[in-house]
N, C-alpha and C. Protein backbone atom coordinates (compact mmCIF):
# COMPACT_ATOMS: atom_id res chain seq x y z
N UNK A 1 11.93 15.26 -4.16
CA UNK A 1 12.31 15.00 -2.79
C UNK A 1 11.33 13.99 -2.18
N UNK A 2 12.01 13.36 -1.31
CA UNK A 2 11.19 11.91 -1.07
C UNK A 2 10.41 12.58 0.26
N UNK A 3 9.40 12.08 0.08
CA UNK A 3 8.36 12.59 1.69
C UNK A 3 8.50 11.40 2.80
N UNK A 4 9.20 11.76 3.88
CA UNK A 4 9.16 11.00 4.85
C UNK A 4 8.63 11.73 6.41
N UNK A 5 7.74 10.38 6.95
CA UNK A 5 6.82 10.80 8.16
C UNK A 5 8.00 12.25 9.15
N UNK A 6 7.15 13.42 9.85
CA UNK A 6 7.86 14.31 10.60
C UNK A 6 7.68 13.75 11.84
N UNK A 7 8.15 13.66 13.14
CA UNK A 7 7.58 13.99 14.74
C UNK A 7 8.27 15.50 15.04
N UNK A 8 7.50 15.88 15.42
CA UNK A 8 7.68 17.31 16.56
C UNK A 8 8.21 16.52 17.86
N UNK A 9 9.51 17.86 17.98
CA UNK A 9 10.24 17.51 19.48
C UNK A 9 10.26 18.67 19.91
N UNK A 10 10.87 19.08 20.78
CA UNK A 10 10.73 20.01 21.42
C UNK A 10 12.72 19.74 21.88
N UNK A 11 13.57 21.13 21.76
CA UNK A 11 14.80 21.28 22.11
C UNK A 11 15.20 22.41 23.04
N UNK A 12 15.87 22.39 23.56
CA UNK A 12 16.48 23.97 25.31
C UNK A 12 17.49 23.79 24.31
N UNK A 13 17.75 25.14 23.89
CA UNK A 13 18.93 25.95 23.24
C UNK A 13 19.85 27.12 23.93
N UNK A 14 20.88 26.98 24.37
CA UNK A 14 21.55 27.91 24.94
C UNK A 14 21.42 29.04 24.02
N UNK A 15 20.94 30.51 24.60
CA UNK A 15 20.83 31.71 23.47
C UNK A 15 21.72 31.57 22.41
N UNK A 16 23.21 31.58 22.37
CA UNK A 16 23.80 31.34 21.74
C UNK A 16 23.55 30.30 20.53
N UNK A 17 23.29 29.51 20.62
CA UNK A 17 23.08 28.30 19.86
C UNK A 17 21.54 28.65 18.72
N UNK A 18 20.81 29.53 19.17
CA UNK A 18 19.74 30.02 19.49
C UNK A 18 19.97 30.97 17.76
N UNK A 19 21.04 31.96 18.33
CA UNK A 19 20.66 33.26 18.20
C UNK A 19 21.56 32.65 16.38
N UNK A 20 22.86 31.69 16.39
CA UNK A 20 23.01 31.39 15.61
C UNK A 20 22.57 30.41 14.22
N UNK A 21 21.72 29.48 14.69
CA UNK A 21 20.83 28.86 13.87
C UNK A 21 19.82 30.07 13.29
N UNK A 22 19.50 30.66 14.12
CA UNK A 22 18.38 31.64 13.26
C UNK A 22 19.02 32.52 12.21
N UNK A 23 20.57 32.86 12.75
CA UNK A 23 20.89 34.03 11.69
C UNK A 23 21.26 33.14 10.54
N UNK A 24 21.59 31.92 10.79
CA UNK A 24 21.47 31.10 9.22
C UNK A 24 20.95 31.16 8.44
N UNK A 25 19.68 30.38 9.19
CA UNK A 25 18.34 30.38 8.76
C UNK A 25 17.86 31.85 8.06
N UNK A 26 18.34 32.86 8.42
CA UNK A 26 17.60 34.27 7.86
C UNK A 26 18.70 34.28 6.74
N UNK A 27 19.95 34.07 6.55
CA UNK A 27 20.73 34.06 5.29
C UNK A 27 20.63 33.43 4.27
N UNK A 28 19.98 31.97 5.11
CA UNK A 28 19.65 31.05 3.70
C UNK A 28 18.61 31.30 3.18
N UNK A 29 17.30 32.18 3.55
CA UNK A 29 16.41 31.93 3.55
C UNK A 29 15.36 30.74 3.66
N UNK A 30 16.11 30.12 5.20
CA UNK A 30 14.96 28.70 5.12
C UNK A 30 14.57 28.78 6.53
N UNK A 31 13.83 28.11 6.78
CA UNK A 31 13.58 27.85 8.51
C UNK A 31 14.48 27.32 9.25
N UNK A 32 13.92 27.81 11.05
CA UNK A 32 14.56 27.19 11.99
C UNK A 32 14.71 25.83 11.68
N UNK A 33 13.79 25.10 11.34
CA UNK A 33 13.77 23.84 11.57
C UNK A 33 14.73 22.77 10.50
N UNK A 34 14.28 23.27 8.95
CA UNK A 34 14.75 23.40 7.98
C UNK A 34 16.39 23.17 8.23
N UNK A 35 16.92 23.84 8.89
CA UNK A 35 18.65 24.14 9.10
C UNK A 35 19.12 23.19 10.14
N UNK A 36 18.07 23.20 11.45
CA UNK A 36 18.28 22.17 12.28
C UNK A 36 18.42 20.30 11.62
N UNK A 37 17.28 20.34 11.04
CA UNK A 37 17.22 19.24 10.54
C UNK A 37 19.06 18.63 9.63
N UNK A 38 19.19 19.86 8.62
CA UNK A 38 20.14 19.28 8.09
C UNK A 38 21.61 19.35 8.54
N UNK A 39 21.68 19.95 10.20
CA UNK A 39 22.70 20.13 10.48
C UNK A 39 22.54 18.31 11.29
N UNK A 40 21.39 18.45 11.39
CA UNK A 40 21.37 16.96 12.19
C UNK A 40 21.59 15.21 11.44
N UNK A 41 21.39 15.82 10.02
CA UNK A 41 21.83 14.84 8.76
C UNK A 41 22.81 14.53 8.65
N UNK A 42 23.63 15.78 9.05
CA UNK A 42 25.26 16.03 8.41
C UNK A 42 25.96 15.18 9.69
N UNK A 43 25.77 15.41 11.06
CA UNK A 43 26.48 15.11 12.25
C UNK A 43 26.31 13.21 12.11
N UNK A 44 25.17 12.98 11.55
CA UNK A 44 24.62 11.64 11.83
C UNK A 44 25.10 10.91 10.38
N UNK A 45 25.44 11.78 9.81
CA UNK A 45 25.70 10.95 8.02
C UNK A 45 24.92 10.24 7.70
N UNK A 46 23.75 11.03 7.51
CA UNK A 46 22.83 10.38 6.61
C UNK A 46 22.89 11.37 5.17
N UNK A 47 22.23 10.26 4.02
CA UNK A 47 22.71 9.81 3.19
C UNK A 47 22.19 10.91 2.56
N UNK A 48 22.74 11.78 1.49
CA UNK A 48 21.95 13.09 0.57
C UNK A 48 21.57 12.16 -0.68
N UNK A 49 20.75 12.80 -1.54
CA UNK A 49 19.88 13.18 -2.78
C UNK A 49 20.93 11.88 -3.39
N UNK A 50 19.83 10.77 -4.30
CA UNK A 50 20.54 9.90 -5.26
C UNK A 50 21.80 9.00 -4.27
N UNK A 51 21.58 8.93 -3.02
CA UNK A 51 21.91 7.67 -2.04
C UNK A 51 23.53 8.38 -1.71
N UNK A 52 24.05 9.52 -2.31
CA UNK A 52 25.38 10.24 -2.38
C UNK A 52 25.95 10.94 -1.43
N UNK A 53 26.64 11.12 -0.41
CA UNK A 53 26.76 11.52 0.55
C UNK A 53 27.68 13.00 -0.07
N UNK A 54 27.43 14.45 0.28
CA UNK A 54 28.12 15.46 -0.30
C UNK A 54 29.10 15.06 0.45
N UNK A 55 30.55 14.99 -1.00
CA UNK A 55 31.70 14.96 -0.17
C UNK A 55 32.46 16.16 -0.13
N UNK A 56 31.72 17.20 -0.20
CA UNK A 56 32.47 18.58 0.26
C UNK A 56 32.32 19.09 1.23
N UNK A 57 31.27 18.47 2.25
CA UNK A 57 31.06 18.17 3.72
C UNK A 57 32.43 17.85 4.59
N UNK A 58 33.07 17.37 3.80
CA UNK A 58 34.15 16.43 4.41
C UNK A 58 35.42 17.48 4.62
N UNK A 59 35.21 18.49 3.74
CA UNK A 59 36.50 19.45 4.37
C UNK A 59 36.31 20.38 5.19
N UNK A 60 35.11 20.73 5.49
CA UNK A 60 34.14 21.57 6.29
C UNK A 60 35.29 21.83 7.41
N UNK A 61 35.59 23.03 7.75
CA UNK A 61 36.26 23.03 9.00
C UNK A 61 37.56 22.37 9.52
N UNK A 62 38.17 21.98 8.61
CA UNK A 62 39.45 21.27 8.77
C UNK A 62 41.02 22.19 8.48
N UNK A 63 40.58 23.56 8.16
CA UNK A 63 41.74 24.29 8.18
C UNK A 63 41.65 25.41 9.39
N UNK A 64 42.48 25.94 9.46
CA UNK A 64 42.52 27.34 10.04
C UNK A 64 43.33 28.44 9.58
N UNK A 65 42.67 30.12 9.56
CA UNK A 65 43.52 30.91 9.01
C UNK A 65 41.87 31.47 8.42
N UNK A 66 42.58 32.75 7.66
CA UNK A 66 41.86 33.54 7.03
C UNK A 66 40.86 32.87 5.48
N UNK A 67 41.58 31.73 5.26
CA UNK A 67 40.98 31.14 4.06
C UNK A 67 41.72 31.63 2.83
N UNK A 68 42.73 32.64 2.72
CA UNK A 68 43.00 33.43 1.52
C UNK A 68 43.50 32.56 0.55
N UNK A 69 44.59 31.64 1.26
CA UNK A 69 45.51 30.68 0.57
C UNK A 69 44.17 29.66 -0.09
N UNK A 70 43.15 29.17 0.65
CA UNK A 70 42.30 28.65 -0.15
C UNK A 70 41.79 29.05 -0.94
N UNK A 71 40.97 30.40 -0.87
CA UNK A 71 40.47 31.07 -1.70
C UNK A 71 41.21 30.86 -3.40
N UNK A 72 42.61 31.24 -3.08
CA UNK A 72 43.46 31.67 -4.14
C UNK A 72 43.56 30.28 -5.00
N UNK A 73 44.01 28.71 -4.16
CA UNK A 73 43.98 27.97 -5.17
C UNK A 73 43.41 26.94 -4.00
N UNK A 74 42.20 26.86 -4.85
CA UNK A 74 41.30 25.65 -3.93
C UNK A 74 41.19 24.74 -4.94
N UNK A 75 41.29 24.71 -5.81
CA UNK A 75 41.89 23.45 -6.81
C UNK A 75 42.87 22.95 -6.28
N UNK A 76 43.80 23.35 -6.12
CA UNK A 76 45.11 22.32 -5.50
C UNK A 76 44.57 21.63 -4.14
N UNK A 77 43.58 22.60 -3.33
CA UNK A 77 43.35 21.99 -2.08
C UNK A 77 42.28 20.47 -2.23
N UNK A 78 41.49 20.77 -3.27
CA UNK A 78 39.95 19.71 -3.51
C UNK A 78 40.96 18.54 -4.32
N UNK A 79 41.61 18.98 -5.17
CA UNK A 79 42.01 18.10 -6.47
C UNK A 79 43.25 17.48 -6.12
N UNK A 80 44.28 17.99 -5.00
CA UNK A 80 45.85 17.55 -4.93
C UNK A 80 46.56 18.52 -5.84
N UNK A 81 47.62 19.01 -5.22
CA UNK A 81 48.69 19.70 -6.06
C UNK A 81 49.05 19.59 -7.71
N UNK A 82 49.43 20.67 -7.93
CA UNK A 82 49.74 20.58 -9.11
C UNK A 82 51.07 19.83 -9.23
N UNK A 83 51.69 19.18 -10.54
CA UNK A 83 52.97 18.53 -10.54
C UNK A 83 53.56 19.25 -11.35
């Protein structure tokens, strides 16, 4: 991982906003900051690991529903239908 210079900022988080970055952060096991940072990568599209942008970022949130139908065949959803 490439080392690039940090600045400290300082952010006002509505509790909410608050209470959910942390429970991330406690699932992923990484830091507040850690999660902030890469949610702030993702919004801004900057560039991941080997200049590659993850393109599974890209379906992030674009359906609605329980997920089951994905669950069941998310190959057809990533790859295009079967023929």
């Amino acid at each position: 991982m490439e080392h690039t210079a940090m600045h400290r900022t300082q952010v006002y988080l509505e509790e909410s906003q608050y209470e959910a970055l942390r429970a991330r952060a406690r699932r992923e096991g990484r830091s507040l900051a850690s999660v902030i940072r890469e949610i702030i990568d993702v919004q801004l599209g900057v560039r991941y690991a080997g200049g590659l942008k993850d393109p599974f970022r890209g379906v992030i949130g674009v359906g609605e529903g329980d997920g089951s139908a994905v669950a069941e065949n998310y190959e057809d959803y990533l790859y295009g239908g079967r023929s």
